[in-house]
Protein backbone atom coordinates (compact mmCIF):
# COMPACT_ATOMS: atom_id res chain seq x y z
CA UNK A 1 13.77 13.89 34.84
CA UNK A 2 14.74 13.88 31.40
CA UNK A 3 12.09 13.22 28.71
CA UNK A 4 14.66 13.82 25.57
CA UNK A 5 16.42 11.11 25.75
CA UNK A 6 16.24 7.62 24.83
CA UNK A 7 18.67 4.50 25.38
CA UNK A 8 20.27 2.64 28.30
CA UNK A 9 23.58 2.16 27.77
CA UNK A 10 23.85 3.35 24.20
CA UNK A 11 22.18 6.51 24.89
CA UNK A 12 21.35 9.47 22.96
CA UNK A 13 19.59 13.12 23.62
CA UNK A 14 18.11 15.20 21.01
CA UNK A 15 18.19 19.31 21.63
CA UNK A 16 17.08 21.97 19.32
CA UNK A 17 13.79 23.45 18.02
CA UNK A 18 12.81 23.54 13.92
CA UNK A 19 13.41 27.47 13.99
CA UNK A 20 15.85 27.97 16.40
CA UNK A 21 19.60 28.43 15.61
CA UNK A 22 20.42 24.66 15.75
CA UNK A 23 19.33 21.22 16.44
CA UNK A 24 21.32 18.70 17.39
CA UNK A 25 22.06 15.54 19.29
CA UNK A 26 24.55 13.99 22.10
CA UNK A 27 25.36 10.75 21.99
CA UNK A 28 26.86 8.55 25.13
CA UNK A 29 28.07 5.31 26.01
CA UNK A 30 29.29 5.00 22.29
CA UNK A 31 32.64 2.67 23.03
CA UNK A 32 36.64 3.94 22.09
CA UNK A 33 38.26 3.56 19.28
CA UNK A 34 35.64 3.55 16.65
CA UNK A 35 36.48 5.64 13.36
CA UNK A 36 34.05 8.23 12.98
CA UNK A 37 33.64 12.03 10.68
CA UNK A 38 31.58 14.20 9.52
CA UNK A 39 31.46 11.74 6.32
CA UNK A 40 30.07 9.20 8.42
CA UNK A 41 27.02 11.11 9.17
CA UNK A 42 26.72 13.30 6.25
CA UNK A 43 25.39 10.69 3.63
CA UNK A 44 22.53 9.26 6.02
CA UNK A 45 21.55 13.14 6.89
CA UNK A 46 21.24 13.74 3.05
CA UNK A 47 18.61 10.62 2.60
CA UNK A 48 16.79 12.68 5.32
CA UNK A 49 17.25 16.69 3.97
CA UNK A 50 13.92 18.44 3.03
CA UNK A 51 13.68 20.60 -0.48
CA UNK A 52 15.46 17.40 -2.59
CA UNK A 53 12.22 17.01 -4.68
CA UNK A 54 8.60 18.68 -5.62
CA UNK A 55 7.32 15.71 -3.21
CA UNK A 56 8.62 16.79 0.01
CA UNK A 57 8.79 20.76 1.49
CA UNK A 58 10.61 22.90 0.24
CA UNK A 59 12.25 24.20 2.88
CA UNK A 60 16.16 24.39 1.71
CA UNK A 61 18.16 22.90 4.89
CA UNK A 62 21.86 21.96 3.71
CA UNK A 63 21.73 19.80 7.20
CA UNK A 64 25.41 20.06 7.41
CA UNK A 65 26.63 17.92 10.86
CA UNK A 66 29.34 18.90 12.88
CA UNK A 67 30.95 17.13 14.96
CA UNK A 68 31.45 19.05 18.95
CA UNK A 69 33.24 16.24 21.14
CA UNK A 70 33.79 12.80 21.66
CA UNK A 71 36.17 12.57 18.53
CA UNK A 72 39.95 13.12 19.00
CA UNK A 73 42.02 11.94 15.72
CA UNK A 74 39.17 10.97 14.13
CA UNK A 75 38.60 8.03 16.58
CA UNK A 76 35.67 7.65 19.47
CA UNK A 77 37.24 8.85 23.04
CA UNK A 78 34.61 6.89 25.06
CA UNK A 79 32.64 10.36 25.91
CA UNK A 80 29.77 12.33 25.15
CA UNK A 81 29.68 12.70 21.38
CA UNK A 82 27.86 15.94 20.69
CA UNK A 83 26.65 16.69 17.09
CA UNK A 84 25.45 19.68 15.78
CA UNK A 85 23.35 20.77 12.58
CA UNK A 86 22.48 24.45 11.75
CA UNK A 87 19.11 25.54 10.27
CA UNK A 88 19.34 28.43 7.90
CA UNK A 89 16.09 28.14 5.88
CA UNK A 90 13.38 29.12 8.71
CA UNK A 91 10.16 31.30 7.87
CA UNK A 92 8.86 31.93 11.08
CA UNK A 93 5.93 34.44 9.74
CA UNK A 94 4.26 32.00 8.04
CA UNK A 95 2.93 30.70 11.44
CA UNK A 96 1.74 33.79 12.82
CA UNK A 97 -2.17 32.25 12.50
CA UNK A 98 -1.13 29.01 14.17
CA UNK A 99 0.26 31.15 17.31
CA UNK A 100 -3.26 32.33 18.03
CA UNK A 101 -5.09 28.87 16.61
CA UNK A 102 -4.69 25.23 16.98
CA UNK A 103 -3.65 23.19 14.36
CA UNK A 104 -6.20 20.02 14.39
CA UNK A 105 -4.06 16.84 14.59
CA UNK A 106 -0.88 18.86 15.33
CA UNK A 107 0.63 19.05 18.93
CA UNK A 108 -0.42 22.35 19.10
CA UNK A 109 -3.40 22.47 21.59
CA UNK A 110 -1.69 19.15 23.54
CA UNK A 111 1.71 21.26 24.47
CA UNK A 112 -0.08 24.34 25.55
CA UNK A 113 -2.50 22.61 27.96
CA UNK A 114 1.10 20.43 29.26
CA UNK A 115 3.34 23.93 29.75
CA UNK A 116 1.23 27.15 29.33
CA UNK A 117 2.21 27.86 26.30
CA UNK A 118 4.55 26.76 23.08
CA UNK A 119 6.86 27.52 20.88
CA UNK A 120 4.57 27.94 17.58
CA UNK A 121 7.35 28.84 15.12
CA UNK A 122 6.92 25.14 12.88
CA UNK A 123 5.90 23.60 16.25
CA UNK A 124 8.72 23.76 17.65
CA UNK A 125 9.87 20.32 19.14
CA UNK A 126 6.88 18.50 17.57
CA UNK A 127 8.36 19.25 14.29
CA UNK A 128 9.39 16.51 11.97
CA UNK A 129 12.78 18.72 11.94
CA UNK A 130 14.26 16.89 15.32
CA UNK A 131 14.34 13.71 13.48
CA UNK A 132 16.90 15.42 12.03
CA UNK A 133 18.99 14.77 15.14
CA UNK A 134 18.39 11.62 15.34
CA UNK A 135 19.71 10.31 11.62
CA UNK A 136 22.50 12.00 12.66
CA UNK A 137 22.69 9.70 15.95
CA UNK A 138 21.79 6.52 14.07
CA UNK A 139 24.56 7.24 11.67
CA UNK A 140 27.26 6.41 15.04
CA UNK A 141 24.84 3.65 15.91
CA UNK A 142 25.62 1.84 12.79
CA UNK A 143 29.32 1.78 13.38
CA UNK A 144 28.79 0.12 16.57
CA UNK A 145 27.10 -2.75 14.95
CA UNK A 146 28.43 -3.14 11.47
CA UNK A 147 27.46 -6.65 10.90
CA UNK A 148 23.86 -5.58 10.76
CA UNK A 149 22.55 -4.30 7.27
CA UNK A 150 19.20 -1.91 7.81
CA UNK A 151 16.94 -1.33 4.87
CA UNK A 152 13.60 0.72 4.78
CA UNK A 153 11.66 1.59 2.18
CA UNK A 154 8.07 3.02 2.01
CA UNK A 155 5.30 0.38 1.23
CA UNK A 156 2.14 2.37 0.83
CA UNK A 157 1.11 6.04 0.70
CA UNK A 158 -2.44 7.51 0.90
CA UNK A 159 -3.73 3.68 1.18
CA UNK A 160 -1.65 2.59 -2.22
CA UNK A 161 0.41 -0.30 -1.40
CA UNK A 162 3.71 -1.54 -3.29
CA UNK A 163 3.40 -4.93 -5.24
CA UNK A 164 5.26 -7.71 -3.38
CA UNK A 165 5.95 -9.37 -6.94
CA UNK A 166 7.89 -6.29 -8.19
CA UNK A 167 10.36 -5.67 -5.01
CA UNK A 168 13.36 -4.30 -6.12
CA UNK A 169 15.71 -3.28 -3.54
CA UNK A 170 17.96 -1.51 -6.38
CA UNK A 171 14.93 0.82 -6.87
CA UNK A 172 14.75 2.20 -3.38
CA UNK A 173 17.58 4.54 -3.67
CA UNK A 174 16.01 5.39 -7.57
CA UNK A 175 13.04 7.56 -6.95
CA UNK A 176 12.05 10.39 -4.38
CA UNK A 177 9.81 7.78 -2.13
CA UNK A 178 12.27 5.03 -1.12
CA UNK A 179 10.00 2.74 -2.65
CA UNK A 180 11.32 -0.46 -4.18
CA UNK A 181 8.53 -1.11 -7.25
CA UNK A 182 8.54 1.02 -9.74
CA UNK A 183 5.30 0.82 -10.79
CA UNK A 184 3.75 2.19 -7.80
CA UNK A 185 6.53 5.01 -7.57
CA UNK A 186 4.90 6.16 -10.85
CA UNK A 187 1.25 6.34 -9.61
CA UNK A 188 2.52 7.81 -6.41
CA UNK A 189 3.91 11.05 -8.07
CA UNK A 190 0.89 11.47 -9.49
CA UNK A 191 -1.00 11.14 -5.76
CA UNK A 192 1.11 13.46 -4.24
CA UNK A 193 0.98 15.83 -7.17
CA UNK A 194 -3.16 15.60 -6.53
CA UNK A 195 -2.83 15.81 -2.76
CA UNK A 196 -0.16 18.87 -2.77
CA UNK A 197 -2.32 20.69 -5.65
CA UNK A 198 -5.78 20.36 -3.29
CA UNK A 199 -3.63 21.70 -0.26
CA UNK A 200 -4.05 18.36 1.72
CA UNK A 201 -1.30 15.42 3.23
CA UNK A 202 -1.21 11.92 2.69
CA UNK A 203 0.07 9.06 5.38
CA UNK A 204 2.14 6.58 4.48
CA UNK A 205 3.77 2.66 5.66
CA UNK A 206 7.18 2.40 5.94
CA UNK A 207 8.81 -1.50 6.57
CA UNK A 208 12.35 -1.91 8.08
CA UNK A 209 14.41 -4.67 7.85
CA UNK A 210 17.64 -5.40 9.75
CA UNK A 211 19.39 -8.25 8.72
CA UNK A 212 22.72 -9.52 10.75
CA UNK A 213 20.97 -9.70 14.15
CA UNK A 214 22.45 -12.56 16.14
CA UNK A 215 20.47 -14.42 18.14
CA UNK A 216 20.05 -13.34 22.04
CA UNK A 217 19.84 -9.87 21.39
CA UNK A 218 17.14 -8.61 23.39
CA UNK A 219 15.26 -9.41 27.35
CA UNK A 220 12.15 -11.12 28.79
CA UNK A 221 9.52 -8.87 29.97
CA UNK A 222 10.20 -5.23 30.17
CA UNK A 223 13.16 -4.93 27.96
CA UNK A 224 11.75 -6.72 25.25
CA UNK A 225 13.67 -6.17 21.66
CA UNK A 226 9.89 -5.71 20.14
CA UNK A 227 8.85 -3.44 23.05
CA UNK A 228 11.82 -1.10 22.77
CA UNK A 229 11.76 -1.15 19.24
CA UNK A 230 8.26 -0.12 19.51
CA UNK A 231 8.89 2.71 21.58
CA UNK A 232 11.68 3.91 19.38
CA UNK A 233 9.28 4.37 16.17
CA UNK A 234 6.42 5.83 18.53
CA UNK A 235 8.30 8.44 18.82
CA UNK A 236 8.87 9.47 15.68
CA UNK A 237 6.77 12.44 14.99
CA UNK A 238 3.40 11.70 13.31
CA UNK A 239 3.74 8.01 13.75
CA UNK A 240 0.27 6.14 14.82
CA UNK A 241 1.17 2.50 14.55
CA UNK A 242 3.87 0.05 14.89
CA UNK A 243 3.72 -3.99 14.19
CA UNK A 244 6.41 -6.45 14.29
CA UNK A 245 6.55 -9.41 11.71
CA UNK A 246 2.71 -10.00 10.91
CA UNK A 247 1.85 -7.66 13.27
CA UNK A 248 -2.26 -7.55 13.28
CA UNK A 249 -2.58 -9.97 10.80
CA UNK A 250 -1.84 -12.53 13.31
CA UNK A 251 -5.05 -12.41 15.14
CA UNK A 252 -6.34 -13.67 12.06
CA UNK A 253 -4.06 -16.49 11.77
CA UNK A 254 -4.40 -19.99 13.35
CA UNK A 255 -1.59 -21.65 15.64
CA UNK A 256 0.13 -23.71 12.90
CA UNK A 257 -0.41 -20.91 10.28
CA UNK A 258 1.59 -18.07 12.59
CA UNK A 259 3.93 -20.32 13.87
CA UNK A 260 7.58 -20.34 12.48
CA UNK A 261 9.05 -24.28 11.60
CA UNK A 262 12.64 -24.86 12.14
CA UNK A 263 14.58 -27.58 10.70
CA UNK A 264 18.30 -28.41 11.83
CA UNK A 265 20.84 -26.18 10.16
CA UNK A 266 24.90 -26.44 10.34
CA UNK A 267 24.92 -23.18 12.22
CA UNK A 268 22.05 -23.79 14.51
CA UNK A 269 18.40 -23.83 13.45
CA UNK A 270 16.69 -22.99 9.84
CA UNK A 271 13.37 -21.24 9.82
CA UNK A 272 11.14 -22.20 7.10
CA UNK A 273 8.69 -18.83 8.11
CA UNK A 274 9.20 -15.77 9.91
CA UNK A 275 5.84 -14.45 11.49
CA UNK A 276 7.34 -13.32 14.12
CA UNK A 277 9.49 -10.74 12.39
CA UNK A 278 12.49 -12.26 14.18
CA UNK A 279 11.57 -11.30 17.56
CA UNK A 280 10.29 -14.44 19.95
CA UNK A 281 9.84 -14.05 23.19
CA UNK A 282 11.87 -10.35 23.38
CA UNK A 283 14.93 -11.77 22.12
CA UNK A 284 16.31 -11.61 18.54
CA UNK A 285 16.10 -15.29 16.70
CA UNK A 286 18.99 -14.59 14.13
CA UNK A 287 16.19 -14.28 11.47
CA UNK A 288 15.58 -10.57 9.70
CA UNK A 289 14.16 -8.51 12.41
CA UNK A 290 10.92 -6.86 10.44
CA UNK A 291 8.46 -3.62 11.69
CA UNK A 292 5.99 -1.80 9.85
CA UNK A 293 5.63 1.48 10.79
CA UNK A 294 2.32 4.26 9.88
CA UNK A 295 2.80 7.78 9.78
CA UNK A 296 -0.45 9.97 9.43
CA UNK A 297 -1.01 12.40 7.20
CA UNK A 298 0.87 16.08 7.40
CA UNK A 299 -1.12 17.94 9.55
CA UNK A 300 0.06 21.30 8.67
CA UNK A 301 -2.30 21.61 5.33
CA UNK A 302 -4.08 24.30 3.07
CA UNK A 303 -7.48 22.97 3.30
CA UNK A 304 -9.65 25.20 6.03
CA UNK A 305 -10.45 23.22 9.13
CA UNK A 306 -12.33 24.10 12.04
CA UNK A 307 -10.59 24.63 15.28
CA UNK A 308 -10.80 26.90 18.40
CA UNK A 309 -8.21 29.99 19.63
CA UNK A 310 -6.35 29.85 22.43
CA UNK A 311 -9.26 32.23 24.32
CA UNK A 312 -11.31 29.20 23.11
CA UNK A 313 -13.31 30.50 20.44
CA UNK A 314 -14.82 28.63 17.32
CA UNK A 315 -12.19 29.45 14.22
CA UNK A 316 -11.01 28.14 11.56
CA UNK A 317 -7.35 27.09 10.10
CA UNK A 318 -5.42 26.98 7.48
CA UNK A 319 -1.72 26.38 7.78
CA UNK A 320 0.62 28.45 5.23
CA UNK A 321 4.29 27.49 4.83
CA UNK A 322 6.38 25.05 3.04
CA UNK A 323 5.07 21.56 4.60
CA UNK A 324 5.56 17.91 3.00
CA UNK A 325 2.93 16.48 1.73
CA UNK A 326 3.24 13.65 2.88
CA UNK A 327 5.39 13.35 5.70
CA UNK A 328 6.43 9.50 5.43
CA UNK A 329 8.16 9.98 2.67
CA UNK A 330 11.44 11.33 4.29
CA UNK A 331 10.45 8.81 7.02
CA UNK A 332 12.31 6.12 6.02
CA UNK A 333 15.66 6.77 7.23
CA UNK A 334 14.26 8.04 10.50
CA UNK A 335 12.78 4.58 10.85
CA UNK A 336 16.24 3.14 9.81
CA UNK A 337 17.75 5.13 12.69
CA UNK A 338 15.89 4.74 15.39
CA UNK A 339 16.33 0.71 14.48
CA UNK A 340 20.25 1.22 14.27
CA UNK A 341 20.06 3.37 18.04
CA UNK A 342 18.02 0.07 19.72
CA UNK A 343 19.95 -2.35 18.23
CA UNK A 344 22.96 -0.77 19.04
CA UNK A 345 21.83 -0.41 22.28
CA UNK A 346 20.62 -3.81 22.63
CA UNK A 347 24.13 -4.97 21.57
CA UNK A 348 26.02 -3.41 24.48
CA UNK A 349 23.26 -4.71 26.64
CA UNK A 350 23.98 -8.15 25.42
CA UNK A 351 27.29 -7.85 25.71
CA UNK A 352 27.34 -6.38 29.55
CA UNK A 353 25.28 -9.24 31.02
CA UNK A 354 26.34 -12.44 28.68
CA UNK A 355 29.45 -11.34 27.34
């Protein structure tokens, strides 16, 4: 069984550990005759690349994709699409305490009692690293569905939350924390500037739009659009919590309140609300399919904690290293992938049963 992979007919495997030689992903099911280079991919892998500001680790990854197979004349063949990105930049003594001690609210403890042991080298496969792989996935997902515009940007970090009033989408790609008001990109430097000094980790919210999603998109039941796009940010490293449209706050809501109005339109139906994030019923509306998405705070922190060794006796922990303090931050276009790989997905899907 393979537990590396995720997709059904636009399918994708991630390999690689954060201090081995490579990491890297395969791709199948992409279709022919799609245009696709290195330049494709690069751009999206550079939104992702550590060591770009004082806010996020240090750790100097170029993240430089190349592309294996799958490509011949610079067009899709229809086969396995394997791409490849080198680390260079790995410290592996600066985890020589965490191979003998658990890191509390790592995976640390949870992949030793699974296999018998771990790779402890930057955790290995729990590292935020392998979303590397899959930005670099995502990045072929979008040329599958190029009439669908995806947009994330952070909304809160360490419980400070954006205004709505001073959305700018201009701003997102202005400051270090994909954040699209200004104001709160200002305070936040100064948070993570606190949080980084103390040797702690903030979490953070990111929201995703994708805009472009025709109606139908999507399956009753167990293929739900909302379910698999659920699954697809739940397994994003250090993610705790996913909600589409209002999410939570719709238990608080009364029937008429959550509900979304349509009026007739000249190209089917107008919504006058979209509580439902453009998801009813599993299937995509044609409204802006929304999620929210929470990412906990960086484990991997300065600040002593207690924990046990792996003969089980009281210790304590601190983590040394180059870690982000706050790990969200470069989590926006992870979120932005994993949305292009379901919808992509979701669009062949579509395609094979309805045509």
């Amino acid at each position: 069984m393979s537990l590396n992979s995720f997709g059904h007919l636009f399918r994708f495997t991630t390999w690689g550990e954060s201090h081995g030689p490579a990491i890297g992903a395969v791709v199948d099911g992409c279709p022919p005759g799609i245009a696709l280079g290195e330049g494709d991919i690069q751009p999206w892998l550079d939104k992702r690349r550590p060591g770009t500001s004082r806010f996020t680790t240090q750790r100097q990854e170029p993240d430089q994709v190349r592309i294996l197979s799958g490509v011949f004349e610079g067009r899709t063949t229809g086969t396995p699409i394997s791409l490849m990105i080198e680390n260079v930049d790995q410290r592996s003594k600066d985890y020589s305490e965490v191979a003998n001690a658990y890191r509390p609210g790592h995976a640390d403890y949870a992949y030793d009692a699974k296999y018998g042991f771990r790779d402890y080298r930057g955790g290995g496969r729990s590292s935020a690293r392998e979303t590397a792989s899959r930005v670099a996935a995502g990045a072929v997902a979008r040329l599958v569905i190029p009439q669908v515009r995806i947009r994330a940007w952070v909304e809160a970090i360490g419980g400070d939350a954006i205004d709505p009033a001073n959305f700018d989408d201009a701003q997102i790609d202005a400051n270090p924390f994909f954040c699209p008001d200004a104001d709160a990109a200002v305070r936040w430097e100064a948070l993570i500037d606190s949080a980084r000094k103390a040797g702690s980790s903030l979490g953070a919210v990111i929201a995703c739009e994708a805009t472009g999603v025709p109606a139908g998109w999507g399956a009753p039941l167990y293929a739900k659009l909302d379910s698999e796009l659920a699954a697809a940010m739940m397994s994003i490293n250090a993610v705790k919590g996913v909600e589409i449209g209002d999410g939570f706050a719709a238990a608080a809501l009364r029937g008429e309140e959550n509900a979304d109005p349509m009026r007739p339109g000249e190209a089917g139906p107008e919504f006058l609300a979209n509580h439902a994030g453009g998801i009813a019923g599993g299937i995509a509306t044609g409204q802006p399919i929304r999620v929210r998405v929470a990412f906990k705070p960086t484990s991997s922190i300065l600040i002593p904690v207690e924990t046990v060794t792996r003969q089980g006796e009281a210790s304590n922990i601190q983590t040394k290293g180059r870690h982000d303090p706050c790990v969200g931050i470069r989590g926006a276009p992870v979120v932005e992938a994993m949305m292009a790989l379901v919808l992509a997905d979701q669009s062949l899907l579509h395609r094979g049963q309805c045509g």
